[in-house]
N, C-alpha and C. Protein backbone atom coordinates (compact mmCIF):
# COMPACT_ATOMS: atom_id res chain seq x y z
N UNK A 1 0.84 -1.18 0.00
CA UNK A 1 0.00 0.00 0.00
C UNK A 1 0.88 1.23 0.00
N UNK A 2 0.33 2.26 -0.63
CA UNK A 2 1.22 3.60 -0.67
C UNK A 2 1.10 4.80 -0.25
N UNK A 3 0.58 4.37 1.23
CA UNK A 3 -0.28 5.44 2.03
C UNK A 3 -1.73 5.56 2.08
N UNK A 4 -2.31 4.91 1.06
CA UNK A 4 -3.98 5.04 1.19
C UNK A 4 -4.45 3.64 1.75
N UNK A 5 -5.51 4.17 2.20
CA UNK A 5 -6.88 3.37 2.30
C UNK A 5 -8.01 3.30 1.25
N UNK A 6 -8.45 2.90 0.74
CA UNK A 6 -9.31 2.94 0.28
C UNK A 6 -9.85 4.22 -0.13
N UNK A 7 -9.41 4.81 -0.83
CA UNK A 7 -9.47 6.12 -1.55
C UNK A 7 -8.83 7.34 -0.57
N UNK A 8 -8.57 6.94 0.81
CA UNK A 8 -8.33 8.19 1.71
C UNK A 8 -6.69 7.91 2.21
N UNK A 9 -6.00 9.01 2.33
CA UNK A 9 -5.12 9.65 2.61
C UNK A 9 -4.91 9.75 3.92
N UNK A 10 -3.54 8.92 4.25
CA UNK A 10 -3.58 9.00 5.74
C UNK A 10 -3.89 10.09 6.64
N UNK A 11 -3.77 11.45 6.69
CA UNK A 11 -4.01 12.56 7.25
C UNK A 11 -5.80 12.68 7.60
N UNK A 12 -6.07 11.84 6.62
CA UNK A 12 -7.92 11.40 6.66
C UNK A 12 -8.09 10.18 7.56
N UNK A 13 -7.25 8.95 7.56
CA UNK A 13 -7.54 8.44 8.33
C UNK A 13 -7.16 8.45 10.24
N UNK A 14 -6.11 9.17 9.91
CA UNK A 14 -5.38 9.78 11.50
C UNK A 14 -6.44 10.45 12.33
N UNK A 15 -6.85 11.47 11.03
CA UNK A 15 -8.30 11.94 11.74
C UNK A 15 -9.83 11.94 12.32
N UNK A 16 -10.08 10.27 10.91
CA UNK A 16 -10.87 9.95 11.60
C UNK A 16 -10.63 8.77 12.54
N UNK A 17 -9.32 8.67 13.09
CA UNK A 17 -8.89 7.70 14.29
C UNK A 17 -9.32 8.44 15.34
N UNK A 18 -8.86 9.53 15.52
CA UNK A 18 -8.50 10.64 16.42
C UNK A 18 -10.01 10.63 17.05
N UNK A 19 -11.33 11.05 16.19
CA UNK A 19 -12.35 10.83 16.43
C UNK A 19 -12.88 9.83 16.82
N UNK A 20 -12.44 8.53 16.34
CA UNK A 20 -13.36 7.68 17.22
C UNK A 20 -12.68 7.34 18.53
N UNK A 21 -11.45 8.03 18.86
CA UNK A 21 -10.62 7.57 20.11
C UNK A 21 -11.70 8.36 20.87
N UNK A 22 -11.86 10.20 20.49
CA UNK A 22 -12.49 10.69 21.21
C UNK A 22 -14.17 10.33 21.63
N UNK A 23 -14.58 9.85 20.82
CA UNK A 23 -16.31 9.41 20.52
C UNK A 23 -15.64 8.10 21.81
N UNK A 24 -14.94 7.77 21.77
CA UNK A 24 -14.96 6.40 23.10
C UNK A 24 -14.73 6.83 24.68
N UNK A 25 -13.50 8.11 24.60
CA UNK A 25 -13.14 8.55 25.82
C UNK A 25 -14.74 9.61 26.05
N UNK A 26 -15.27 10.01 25.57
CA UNK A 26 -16.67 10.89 25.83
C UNK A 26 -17.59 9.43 26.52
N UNK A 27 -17.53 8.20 25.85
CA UNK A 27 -18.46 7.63 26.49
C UNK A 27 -18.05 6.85 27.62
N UNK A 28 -17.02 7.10 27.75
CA UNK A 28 -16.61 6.17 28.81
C UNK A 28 -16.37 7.06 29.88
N UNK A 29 -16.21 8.89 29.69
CA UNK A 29 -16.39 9.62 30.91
C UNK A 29 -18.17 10.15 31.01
N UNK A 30 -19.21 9.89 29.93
CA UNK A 30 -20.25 9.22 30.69
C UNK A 30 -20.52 8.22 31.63
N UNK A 31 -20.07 7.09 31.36
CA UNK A 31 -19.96 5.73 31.71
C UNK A 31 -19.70 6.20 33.19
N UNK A 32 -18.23 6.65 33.50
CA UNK A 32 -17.94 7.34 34.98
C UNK A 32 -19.05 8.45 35.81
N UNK A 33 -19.37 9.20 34.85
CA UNK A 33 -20.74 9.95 35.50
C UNK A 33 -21.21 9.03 35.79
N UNK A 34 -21.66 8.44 35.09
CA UNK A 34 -23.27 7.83 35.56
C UNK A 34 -23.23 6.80 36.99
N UNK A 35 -21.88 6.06 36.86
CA UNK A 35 -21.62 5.20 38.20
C UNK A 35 -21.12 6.04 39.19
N UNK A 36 -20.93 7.50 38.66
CA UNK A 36 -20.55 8.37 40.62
C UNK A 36 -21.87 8.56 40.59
N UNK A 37 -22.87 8.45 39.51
CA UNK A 37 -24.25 9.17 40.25
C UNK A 37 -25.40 8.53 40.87
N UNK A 38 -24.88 6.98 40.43
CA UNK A 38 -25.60 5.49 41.07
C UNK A 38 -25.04 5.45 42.58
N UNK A 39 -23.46 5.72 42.30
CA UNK A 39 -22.95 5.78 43.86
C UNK A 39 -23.20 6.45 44.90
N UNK A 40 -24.02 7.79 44.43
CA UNK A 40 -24.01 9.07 45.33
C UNK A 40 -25.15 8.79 45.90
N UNK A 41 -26.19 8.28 44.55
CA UNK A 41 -27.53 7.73 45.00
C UNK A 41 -27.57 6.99 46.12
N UNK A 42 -27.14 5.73 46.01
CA UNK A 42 -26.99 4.76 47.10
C UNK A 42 -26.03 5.25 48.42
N UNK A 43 -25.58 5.96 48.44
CA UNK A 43 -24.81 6.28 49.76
C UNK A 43 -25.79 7.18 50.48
N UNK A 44 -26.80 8.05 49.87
CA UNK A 44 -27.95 8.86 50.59
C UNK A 44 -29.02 7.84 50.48
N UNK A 45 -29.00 6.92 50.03
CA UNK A 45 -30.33 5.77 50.43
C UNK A 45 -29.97 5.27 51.61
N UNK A 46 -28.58 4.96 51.89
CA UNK A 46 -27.90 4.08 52.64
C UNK A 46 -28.07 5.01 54.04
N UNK A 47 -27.79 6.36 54.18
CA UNK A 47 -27.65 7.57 55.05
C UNK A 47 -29.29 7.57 55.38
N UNK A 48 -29.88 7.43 54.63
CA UNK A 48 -31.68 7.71 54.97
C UNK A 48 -31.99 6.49 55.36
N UNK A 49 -31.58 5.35 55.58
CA UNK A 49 -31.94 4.08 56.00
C UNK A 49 -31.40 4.05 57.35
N UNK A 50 -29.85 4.47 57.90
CA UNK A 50 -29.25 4.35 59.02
C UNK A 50 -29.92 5.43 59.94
N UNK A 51 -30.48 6.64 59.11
CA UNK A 51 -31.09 7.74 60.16
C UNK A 51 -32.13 7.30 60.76
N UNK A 52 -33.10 6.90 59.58
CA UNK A 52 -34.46 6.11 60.62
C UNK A 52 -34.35 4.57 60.92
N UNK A 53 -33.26 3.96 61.05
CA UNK A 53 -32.94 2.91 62.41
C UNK A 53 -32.35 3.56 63.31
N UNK A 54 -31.92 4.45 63.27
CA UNK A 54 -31.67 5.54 64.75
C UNK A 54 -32.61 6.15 65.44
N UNK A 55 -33.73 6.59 64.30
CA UNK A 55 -34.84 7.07 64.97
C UNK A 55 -35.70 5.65 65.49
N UNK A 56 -35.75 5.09 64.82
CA UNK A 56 -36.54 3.51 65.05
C UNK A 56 -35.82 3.05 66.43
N UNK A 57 -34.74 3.29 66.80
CA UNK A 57 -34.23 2.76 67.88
C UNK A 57 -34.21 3.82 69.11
N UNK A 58 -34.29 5.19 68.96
CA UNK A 58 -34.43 5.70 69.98
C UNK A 58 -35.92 5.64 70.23
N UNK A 59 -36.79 5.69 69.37
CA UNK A 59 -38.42 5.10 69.75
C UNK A 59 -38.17 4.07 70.33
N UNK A 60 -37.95 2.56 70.38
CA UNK A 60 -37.75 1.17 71.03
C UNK A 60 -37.31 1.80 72.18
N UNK A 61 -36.03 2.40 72.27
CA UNK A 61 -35.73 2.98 73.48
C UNK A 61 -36.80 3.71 74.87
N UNK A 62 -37.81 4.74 73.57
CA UNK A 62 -38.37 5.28 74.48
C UNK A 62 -39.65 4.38 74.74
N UNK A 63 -40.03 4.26 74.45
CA UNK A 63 -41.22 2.71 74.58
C UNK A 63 -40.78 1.63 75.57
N UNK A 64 -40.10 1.46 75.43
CA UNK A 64 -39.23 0.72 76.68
C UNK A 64 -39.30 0.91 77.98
N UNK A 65 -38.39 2.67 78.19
CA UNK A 65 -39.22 3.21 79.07
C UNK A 65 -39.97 3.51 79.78
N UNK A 66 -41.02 3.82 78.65
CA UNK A 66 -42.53 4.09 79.38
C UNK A 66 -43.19 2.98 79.38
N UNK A 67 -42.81 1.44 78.72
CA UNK A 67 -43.13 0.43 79.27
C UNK A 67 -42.54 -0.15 80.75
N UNK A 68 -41.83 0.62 81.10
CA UNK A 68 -41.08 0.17 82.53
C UNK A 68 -41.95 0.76 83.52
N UNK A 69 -41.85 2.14 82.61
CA UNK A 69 -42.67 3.01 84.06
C UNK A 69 -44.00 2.43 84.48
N UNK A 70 -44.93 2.09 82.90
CA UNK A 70 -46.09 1.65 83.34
C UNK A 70 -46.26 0.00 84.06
N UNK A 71 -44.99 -0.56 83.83
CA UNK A 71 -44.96 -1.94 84.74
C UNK A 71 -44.42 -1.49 86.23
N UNK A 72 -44.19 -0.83 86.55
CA UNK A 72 -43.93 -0.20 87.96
C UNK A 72 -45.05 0.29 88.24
N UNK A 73 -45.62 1.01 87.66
CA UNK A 73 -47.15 1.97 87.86
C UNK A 73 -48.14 0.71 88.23
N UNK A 74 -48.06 -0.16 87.24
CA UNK A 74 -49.13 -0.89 87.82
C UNK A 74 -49.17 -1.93 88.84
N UNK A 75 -47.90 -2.34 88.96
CA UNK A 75 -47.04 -3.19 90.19
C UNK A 75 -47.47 -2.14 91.60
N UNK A 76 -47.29 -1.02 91.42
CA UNK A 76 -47.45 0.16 92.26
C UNK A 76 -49.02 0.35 93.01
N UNK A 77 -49.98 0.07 91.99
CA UNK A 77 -51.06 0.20 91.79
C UNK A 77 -51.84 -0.99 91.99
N UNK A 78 -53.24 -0.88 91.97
CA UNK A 78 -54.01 -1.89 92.30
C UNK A 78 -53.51 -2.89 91.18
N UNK A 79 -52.77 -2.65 90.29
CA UNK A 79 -52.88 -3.60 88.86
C UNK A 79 -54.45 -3.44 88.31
N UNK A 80 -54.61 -2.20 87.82
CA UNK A 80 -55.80 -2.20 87.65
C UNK A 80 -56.65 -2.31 85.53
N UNK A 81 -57.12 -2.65 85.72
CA UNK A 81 -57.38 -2.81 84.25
C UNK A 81 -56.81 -2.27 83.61
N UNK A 82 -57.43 -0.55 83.81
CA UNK A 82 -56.79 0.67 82.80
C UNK A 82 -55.06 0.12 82.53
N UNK A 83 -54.37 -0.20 83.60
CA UNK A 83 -53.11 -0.15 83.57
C UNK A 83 -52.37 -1.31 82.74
N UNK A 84 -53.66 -2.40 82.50
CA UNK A 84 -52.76 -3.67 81.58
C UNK A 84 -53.39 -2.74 80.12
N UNK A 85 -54.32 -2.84 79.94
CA UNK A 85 -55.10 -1.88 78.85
C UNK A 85 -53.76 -1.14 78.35
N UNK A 86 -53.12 -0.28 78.91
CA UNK A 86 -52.11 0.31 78.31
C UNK A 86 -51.37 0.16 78.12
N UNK A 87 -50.88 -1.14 78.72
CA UNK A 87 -49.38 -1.46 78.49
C UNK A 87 -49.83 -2.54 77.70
N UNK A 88 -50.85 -3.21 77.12
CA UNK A 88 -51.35 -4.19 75.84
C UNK A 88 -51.39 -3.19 74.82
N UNK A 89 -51.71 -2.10 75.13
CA UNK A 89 -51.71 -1.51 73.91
C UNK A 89 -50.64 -0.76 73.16
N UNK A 90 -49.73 -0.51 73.90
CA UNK A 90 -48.35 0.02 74.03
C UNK A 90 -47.25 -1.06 73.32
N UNK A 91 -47.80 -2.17 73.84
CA UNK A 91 -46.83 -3.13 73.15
C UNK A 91 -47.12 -3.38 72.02
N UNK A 92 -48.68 -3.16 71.47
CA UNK A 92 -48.98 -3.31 69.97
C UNK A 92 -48.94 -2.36 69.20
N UNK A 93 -47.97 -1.62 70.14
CA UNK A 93 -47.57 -0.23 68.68
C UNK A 93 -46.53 -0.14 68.51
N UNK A 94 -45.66 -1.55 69.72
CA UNK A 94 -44.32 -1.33 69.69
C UNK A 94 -44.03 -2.26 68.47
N UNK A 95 -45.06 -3.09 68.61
CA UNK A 95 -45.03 -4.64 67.42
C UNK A 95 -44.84 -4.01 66.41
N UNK A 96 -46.16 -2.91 66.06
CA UNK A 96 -46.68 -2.81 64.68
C UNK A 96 -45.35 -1.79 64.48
N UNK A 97 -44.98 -1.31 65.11
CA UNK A 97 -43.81 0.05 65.03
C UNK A 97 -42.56 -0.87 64.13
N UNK A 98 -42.56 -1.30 65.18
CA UNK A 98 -41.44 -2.37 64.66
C UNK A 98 -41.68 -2.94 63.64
N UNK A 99 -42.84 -3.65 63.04
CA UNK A 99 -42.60 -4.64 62.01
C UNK A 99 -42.56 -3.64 60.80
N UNK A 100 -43.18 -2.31 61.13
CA UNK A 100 -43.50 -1.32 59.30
C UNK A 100 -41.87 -1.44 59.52
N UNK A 101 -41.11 -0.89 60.35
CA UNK A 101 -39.79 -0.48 60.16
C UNK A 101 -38.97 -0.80 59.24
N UNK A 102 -39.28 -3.02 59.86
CA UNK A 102 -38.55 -3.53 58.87
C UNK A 102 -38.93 -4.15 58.06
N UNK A 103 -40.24 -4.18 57.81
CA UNK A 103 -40.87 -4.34 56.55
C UNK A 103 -40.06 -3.27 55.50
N UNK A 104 -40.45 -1.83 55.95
CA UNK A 104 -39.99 -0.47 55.11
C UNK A 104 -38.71 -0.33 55.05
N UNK A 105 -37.82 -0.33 55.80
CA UNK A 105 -36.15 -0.87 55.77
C UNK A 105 -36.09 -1.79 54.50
N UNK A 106 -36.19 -2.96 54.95
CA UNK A 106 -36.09 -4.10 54.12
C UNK A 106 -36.51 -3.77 52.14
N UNK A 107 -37.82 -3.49 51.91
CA UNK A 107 -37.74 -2.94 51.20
C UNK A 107 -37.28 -2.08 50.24
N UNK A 108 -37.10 -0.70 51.11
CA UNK A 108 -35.99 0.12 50.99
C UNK A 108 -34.80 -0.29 50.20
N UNK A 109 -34.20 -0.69 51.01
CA UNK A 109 -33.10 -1.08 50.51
C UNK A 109 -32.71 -1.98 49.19
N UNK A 110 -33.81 -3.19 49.09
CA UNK A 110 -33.96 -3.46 48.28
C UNK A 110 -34.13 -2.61 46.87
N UNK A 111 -35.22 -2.17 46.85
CA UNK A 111 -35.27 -1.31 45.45
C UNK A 111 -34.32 -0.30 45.28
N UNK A 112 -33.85 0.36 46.59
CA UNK A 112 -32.65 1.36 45.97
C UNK A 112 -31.48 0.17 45.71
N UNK A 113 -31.09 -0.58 45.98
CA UNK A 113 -29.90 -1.35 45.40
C UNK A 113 -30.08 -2.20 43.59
N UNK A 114 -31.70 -2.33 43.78
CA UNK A 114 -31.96 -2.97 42.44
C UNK A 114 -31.99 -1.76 41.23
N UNK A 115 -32.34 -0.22 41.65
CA UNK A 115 -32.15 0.70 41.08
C UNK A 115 -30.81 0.80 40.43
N UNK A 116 -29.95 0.92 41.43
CA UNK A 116 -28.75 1.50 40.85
C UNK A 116 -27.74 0.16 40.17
N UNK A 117 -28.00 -1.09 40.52
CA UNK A 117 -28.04 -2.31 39.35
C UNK A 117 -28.01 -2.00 38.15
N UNK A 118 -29.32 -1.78 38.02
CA UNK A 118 -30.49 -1.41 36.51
C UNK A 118 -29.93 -0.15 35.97
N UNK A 119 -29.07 0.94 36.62
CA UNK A 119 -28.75 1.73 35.73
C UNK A 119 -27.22 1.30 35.65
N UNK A 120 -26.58 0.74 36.00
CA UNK A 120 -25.32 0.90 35.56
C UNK A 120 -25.08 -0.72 34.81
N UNK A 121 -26.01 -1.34 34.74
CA UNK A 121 -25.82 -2.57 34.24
C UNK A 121 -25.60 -2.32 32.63
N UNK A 122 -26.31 -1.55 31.56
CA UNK A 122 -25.70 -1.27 30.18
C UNK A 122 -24.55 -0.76 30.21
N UNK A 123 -24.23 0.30 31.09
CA UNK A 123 -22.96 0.95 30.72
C UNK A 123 -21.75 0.04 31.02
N UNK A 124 -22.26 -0.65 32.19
CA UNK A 124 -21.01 -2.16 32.83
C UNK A 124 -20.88 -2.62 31.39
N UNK A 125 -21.70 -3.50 30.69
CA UNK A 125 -21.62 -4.40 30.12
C UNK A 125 -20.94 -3.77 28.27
N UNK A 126 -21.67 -2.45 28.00
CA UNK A 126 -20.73 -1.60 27.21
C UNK A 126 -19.38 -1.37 27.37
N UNK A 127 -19.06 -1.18 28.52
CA UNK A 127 -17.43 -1.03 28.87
C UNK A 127 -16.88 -2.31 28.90
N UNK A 128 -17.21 -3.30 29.21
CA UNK A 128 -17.08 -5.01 29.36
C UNK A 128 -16.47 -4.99 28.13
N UNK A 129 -17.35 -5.20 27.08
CA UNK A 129 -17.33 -5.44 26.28
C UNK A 129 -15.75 -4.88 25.14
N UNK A 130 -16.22 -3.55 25.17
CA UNK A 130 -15.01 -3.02 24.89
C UNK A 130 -13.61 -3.36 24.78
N UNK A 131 -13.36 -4.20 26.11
CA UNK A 131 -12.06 -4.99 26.68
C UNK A 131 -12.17 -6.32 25.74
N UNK A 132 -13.31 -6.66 25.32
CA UNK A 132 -12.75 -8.26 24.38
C UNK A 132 -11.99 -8.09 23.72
N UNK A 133 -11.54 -9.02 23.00
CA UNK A 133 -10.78 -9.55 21.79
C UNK A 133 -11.75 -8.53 20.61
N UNK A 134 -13.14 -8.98 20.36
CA UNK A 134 -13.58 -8.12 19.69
C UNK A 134 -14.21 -6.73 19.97
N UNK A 135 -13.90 -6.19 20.92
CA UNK A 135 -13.79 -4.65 21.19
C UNK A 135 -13.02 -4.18 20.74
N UNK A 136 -11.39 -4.62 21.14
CA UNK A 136 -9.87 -4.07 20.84
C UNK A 136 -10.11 -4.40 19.36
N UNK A 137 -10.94 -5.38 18.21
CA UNK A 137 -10.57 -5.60 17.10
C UNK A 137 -11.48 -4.66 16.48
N UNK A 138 -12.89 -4.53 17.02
CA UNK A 138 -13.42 -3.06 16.40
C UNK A 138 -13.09 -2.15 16.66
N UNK A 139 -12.10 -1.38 17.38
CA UNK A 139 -11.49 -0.24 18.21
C UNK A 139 -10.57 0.04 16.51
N UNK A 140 -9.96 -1.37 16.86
CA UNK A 140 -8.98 -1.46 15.67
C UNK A 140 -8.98 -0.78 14.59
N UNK A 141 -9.97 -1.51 13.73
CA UNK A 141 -10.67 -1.50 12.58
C UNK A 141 -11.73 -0.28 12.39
N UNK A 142 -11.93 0.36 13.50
CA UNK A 142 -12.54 2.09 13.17
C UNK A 142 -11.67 3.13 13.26
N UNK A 143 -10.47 2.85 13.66
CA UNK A 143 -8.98 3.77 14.10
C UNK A 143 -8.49 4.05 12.70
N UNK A 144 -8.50 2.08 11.69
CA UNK A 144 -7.98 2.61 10.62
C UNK A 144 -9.11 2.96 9.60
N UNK A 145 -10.13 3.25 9.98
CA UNK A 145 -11.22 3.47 8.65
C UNK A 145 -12.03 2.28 8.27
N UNK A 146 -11.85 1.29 8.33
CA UNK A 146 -12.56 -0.13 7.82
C UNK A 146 -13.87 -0.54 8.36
N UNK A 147 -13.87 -0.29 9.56
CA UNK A 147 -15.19 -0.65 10.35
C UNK A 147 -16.83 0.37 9.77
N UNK A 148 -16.23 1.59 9.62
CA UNK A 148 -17.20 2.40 8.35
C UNK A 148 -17.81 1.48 7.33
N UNK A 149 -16.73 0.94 6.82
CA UNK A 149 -17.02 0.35 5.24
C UNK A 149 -17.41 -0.37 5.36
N UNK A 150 -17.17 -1.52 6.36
CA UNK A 150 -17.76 -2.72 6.43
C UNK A 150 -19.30 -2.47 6.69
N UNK A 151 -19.53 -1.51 7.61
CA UNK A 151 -21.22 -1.40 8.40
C UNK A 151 -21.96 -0.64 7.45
N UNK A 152 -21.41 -0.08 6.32
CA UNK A 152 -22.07 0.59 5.62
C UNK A 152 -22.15 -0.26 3.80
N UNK A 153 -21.36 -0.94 4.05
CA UNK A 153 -20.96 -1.76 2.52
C UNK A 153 -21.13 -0.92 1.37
N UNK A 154 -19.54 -0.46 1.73
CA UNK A 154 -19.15 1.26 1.09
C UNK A 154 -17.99 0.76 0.29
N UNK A 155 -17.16 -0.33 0.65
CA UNK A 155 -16.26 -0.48 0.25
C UNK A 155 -16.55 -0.63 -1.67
N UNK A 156 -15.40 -0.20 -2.63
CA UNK A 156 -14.79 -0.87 -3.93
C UNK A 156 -15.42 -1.88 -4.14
N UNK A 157 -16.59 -2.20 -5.17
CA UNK A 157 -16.99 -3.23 -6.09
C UNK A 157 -18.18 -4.21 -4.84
N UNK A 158 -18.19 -3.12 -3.56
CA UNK A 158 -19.54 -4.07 -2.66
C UNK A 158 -20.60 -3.62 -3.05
N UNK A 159 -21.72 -4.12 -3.06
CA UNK A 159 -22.93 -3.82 -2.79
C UNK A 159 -24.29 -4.46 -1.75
N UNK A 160 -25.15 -3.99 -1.90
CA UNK A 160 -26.12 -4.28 -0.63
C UNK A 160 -27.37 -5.01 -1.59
N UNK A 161 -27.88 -6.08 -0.46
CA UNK A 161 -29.34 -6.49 -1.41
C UNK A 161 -29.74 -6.85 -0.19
N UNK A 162 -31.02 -7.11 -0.49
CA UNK A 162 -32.44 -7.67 1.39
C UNK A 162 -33.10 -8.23 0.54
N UNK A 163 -32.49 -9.49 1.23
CA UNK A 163 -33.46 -10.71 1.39
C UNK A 163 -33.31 -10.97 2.51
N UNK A 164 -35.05 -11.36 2.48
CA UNK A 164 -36.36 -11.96 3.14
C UNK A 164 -36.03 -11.05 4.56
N UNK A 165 -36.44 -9.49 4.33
CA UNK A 165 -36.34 -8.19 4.92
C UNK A 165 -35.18 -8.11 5.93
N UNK A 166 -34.14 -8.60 5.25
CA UNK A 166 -32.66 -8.23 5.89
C UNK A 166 -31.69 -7.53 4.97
N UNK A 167 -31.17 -6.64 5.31
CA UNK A 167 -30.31 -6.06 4.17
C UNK A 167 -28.57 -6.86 4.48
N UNK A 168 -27.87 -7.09 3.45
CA UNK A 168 -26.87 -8.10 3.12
C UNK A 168 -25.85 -7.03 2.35
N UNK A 169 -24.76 -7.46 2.94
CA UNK A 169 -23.21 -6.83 1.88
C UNK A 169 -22.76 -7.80 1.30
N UNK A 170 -22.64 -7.54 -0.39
CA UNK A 170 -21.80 -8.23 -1.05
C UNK A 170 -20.53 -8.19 -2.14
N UNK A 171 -19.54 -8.79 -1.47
CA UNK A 171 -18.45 -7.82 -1.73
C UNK A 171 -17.77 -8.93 -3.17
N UNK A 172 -18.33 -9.49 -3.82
CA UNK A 172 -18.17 -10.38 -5.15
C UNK A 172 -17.98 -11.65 -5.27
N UNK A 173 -17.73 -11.94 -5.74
CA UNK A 173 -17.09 -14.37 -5.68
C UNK A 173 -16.07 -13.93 -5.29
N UNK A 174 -16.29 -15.21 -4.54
CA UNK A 174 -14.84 -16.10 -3.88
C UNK A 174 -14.47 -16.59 -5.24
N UNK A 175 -13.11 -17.19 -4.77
CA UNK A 175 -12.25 -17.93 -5.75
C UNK A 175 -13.04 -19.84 -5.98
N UNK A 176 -14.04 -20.05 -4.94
CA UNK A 176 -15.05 -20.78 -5.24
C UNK A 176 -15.81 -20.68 -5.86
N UNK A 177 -16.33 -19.62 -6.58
CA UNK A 177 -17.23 -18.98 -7.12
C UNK A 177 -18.31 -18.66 -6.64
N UNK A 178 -18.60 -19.00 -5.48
CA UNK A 178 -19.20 -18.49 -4.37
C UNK A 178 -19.63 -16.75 -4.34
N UNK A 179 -20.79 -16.30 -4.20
CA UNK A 179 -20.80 -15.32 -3.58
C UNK A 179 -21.12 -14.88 -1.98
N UNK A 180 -20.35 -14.60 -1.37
CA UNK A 180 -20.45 -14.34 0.16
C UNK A 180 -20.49 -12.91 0.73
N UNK A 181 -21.18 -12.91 2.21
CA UNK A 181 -21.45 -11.43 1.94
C UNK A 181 -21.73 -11.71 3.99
N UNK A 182 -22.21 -10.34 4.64
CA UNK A 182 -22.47 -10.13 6.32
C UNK A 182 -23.74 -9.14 6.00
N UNK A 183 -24.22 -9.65 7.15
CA UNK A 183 -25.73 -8.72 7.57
C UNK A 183 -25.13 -7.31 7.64
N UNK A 184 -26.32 -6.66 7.62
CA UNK A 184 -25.70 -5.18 7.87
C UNK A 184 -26.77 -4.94 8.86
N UNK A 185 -26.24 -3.86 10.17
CA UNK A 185 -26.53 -2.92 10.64
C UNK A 185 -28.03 -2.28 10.40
């Protein structure tokens, strides 16, 4: 070869290397946004979950309390109806207190962790990908210009036909006489 590609001039293809280096580093400092912003998410889910088991626990705390006082009160006292009455009822708000907590905790946590999964799971698997054998070989092959031609079946003496509503590149016979050709895009 004598400097070209396929009709273009290295100074054409340098440049459009240059571009798709940049079109990759743009998505891959998306890619980083988006997982500091899954992260930031979940660290204030995580902060709003630990605040109200603090509050959830200084309630237990204070319920406790005033379940002591009223078991002294009524130990104190005739033990009189009113006084189990309240402390039956006291304990069924400590139950029900308790179980929304961690019902709503539990929850919680759940969907904010399945959230931020679900958003960073394309961009994971986009960047994944990238790292194959065939990432580094399409990285390759759009650096020097080829990966264009191929997805567009642009290249010298190719052409395109659809059959049975698929469009097809065909780039002439093999030395089998074969004609062979790739799906397109």
């Amino acid at each position: 070869m004598s400097g070209t590609y396929d009709g273009q001039d290295e100074d054409e293809l340098a440049h459009e290397g240059v571009q798709a280096f940049n079109a990759m580093a743009a998505a891959m400092d998306r890619l980083g946004a988006t997982l500091t912003a899954v992260d930031k998410r979940q660290q204030v889910r995580l902060a709003d979950e630990e605040e109200e088991a603090s509050r959830a626990r200084l309630a237990a705390q204070d319920a406790k309390e005033a379940a002591t006082v009223a078991l002294q009160a009524a130990r104190t006292s005739a033990r009189s109806a009113a006084s189990w009455a309240a402390l039956g009822a006291l304990a069924a708000v400590l139950v029900a207190g308790g179980a929304g907590y961690w019902l709503g905790h539990s929850s919680g946590r759940e969907s904010g962790l399945a959230d931020g999964y679900r958003n960073a799971q394309d961009e994971k698997a986009a960047a994944s990908w990238a790292n194959t054998p065939a990432g580094r070989l399409a990285l390759a092959m759009d650096q020097l210009g080829g990966l264009n031609l191929v997805a567009t079946c642009s290249g010298k003496g190719w052409h395109a036909e659809t059959i049975k509503g698929r469009r097809y590149c065909f780039a002439g016979p093999a030395p089998d006489g074969q004609t062979y050709g790739w799906p397109l895009p």
